[in-house]
N, C-alpha and C. Protein backbone atom coordinates (compact mmCIF):
# COMPACT_ATOMS: atom_id res chain seq x y z
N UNK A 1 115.86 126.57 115.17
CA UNK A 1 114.65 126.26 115.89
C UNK A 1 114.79 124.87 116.51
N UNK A 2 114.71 124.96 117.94
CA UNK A 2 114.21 123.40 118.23
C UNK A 2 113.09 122.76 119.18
N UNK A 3 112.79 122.03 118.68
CA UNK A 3 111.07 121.59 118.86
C UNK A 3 111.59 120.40 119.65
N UNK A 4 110.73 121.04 120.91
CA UNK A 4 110.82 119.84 122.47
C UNK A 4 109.54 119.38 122.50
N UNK A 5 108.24 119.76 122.00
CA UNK A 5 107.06 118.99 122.72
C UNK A 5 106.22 118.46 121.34
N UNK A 6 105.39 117.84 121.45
CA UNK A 6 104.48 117.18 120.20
C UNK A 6 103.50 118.38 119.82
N UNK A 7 102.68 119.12 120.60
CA UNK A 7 102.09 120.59 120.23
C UNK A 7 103.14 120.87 119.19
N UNK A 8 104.25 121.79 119.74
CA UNK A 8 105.25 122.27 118.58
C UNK A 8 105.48 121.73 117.83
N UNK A 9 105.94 120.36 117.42
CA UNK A 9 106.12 119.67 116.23
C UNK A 9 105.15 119.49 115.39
N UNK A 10 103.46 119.49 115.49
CA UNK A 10 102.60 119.63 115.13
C UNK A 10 102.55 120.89 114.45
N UNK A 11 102.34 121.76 115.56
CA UNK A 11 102.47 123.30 114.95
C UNK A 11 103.45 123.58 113.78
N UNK A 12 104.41 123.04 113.78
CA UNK A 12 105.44 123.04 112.71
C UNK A 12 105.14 122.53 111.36
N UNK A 13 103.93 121.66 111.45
CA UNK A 13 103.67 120.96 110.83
C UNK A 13 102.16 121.14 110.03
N UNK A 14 101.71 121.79 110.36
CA UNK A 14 100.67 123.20 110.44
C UNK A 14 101.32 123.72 108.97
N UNK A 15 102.49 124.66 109.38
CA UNK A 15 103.07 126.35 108.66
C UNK A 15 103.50 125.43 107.91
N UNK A 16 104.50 124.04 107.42
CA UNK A 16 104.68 123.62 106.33
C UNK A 16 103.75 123.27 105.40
N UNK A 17 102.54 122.46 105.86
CA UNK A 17 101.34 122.16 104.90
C UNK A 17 100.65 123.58 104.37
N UNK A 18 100.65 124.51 105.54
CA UNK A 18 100.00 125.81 104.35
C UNK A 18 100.99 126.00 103.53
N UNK A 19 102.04 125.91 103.08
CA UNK A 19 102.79 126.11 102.12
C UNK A 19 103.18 125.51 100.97
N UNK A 20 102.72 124.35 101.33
CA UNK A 20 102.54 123.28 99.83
C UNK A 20 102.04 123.15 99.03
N UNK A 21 102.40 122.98 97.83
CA UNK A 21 101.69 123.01 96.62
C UNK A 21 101.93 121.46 95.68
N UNK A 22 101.42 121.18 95.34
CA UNK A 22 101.50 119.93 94.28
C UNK A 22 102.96 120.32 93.62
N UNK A 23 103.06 118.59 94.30
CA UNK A 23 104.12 117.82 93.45
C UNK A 23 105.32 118.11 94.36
N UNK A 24 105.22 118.53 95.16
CA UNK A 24 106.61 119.33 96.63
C UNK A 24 106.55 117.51 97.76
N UNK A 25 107.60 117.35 97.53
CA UNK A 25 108.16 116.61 98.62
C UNK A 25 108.77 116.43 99.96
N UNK A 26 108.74 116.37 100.83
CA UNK A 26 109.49 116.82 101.77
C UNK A 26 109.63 115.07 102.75
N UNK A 27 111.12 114.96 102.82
CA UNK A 27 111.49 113.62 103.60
C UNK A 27 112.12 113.75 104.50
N UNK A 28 111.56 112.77 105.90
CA UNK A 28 111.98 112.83 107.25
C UNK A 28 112.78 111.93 107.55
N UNK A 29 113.79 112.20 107.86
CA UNK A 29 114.53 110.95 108.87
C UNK A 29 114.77 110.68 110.28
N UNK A 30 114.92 110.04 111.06
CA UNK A 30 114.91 110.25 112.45
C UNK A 30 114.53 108.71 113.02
N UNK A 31 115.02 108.86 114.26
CA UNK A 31 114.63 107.60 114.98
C UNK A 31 113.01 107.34 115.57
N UNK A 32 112.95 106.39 115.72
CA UNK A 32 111.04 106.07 116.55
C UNK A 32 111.23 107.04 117.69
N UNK A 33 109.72 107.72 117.25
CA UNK A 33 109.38 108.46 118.58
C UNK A 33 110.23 110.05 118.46
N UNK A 34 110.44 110.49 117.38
CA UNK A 34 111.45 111.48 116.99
C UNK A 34 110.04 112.95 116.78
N UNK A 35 109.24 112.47 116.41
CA UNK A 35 107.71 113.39 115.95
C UNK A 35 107.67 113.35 114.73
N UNK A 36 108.13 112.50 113.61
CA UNK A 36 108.00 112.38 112.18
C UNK A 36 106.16 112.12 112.16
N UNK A 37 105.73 111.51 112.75
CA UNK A 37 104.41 111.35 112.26
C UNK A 37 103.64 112.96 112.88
N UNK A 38 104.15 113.11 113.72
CA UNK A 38 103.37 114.12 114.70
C UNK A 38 102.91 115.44 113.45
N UNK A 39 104.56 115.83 113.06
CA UNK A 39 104.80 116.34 111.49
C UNK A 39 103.89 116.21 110.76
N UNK A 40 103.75 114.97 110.17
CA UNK A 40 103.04 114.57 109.14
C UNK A 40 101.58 115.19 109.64
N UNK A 41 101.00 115.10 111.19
CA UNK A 41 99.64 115.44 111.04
C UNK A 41 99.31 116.46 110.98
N UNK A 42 100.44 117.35 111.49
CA UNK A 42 100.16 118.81 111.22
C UNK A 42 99.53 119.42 109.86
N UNK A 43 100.80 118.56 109.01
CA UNK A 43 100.61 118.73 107.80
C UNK A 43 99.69 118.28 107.19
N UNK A 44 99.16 117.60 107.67
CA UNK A 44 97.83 116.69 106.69
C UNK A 44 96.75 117.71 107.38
N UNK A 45 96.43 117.96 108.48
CA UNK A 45 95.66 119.32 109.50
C UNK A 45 95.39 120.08 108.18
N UNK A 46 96.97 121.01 107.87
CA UNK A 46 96.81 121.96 106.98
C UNK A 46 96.23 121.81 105.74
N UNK A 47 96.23 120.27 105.39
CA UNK A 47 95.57 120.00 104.04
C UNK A 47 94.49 119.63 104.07
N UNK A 48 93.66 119.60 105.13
CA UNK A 48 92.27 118.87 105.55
C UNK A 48 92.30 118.01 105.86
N UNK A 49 92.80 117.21 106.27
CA UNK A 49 92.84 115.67 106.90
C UNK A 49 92.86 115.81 108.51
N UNK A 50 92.29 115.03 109.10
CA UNK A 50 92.68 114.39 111.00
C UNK A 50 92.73 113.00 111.06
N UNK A 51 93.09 112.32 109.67
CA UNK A 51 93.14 111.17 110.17
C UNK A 51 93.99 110.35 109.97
N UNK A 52 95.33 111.30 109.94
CA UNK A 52 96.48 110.80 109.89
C UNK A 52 97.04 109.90 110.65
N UNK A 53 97.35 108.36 110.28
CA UNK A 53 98.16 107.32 111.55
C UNK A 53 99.88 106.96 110.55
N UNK A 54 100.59 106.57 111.16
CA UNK A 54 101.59 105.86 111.04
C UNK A 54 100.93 105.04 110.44
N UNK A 55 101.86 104.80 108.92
CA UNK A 55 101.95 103.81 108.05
C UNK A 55 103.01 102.73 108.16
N UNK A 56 103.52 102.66 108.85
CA UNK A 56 104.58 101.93 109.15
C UNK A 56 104.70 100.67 108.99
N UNK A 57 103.31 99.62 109.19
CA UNK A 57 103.02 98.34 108.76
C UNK A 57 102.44 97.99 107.49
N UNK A 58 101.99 98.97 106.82
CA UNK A 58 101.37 98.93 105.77
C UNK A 58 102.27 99.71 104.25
N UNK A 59 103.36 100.61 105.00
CA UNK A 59 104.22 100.88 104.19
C UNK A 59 103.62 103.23 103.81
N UNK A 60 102.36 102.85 103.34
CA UNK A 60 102.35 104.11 102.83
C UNK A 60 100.74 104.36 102.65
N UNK A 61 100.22 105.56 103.43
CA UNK A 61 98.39 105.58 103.44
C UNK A 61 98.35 107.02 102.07
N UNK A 62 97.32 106.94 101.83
CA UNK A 62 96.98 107.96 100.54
C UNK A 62 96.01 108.87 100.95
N UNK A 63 95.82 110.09 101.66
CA UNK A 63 94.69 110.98 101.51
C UNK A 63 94.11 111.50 100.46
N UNK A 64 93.62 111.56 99.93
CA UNK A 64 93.04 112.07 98.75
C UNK A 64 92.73 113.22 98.75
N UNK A 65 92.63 114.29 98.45
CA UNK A 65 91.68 115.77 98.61
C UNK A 65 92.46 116.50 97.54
N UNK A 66 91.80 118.20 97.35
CA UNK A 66 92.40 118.74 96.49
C UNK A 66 93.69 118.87 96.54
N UNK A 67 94.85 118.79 97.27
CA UNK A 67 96.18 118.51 97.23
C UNK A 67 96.02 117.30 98.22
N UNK A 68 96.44 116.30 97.83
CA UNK A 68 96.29 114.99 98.38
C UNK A 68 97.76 114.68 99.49
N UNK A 69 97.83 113.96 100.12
CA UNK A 69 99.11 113.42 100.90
C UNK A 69 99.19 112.21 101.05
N UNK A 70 100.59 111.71 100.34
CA UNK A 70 101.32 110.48 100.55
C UNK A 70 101.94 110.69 101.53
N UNK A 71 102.07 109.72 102.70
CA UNK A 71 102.53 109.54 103.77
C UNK A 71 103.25 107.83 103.76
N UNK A 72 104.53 108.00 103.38
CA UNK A 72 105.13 106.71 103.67
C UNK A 72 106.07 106.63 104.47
N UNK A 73 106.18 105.40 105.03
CA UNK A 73 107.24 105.02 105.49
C UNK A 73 108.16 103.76 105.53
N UNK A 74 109.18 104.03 105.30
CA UNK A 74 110.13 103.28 105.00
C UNK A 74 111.07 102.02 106.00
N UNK A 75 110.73 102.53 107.15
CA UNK A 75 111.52 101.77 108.66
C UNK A 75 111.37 100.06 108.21
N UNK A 76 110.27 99.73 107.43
CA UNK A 76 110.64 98.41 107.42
C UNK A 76 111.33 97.80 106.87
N UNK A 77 111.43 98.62 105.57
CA UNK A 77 112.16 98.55 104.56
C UNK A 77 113.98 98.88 104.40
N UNK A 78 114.27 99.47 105.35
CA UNK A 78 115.45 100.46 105.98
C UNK A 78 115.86 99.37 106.90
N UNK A 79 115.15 99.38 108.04
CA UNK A 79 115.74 99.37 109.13
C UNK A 79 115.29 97.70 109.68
N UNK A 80 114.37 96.82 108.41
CA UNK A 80 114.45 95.60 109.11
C UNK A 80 115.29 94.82 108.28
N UNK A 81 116.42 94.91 107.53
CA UNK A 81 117.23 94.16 106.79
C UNK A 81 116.21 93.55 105.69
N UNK A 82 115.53 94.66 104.78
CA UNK A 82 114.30 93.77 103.85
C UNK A 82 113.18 92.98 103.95
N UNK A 83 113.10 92.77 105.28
CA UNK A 83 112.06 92.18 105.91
C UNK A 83 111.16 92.30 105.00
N UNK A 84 110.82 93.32 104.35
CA UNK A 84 109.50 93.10 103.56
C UNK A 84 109.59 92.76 102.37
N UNK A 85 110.10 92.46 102.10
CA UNK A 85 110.99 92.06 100.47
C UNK A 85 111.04 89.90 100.46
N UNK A 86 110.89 89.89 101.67
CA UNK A 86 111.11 88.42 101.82
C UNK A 86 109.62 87.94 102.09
């Protein structure tokens, strides 16, 4: 499968969240602007959430609900030489 537009990556992101169940992980890698968050909202969509943003400055947001979603991200931590560690 390959996903060219943000609709589809969304949509993708949709059919994974109906399928989740507590305690299931699933980790993205990819460059900025790749649809990792786009993903994520699908998935949060499927779990009841719309108010999914990039955590990216803050590290990691918490939805709460009957299956809840951690949404972190790591790029600063990765990809700024520890920047946040200092």
């Amino acid at each position: 499968m390959k996903i060219t537009t943000a609709p589809e990556m969304f949509s993708l992101g949709q059919r994974l969240g109906a399928e989740l169940r507590a305690g299931d992980l699933i980790l993205l890698n990819g460059p900025l602007g790749a649809g990792k968050t786009v993903l994520v909202q699908g998935i949060g969509r499927a779990l009841g959430f719309s108010d999914i943003t990039s955590p990216t400055f803050v590290i990691s947001r918490i939805h709460n609900g009957p299956l809840s979603l951690i949404h972190v991200d790591a790029y600063r931590l990765l990809e700024g030489g520890n920047e946040a560690l200092h």
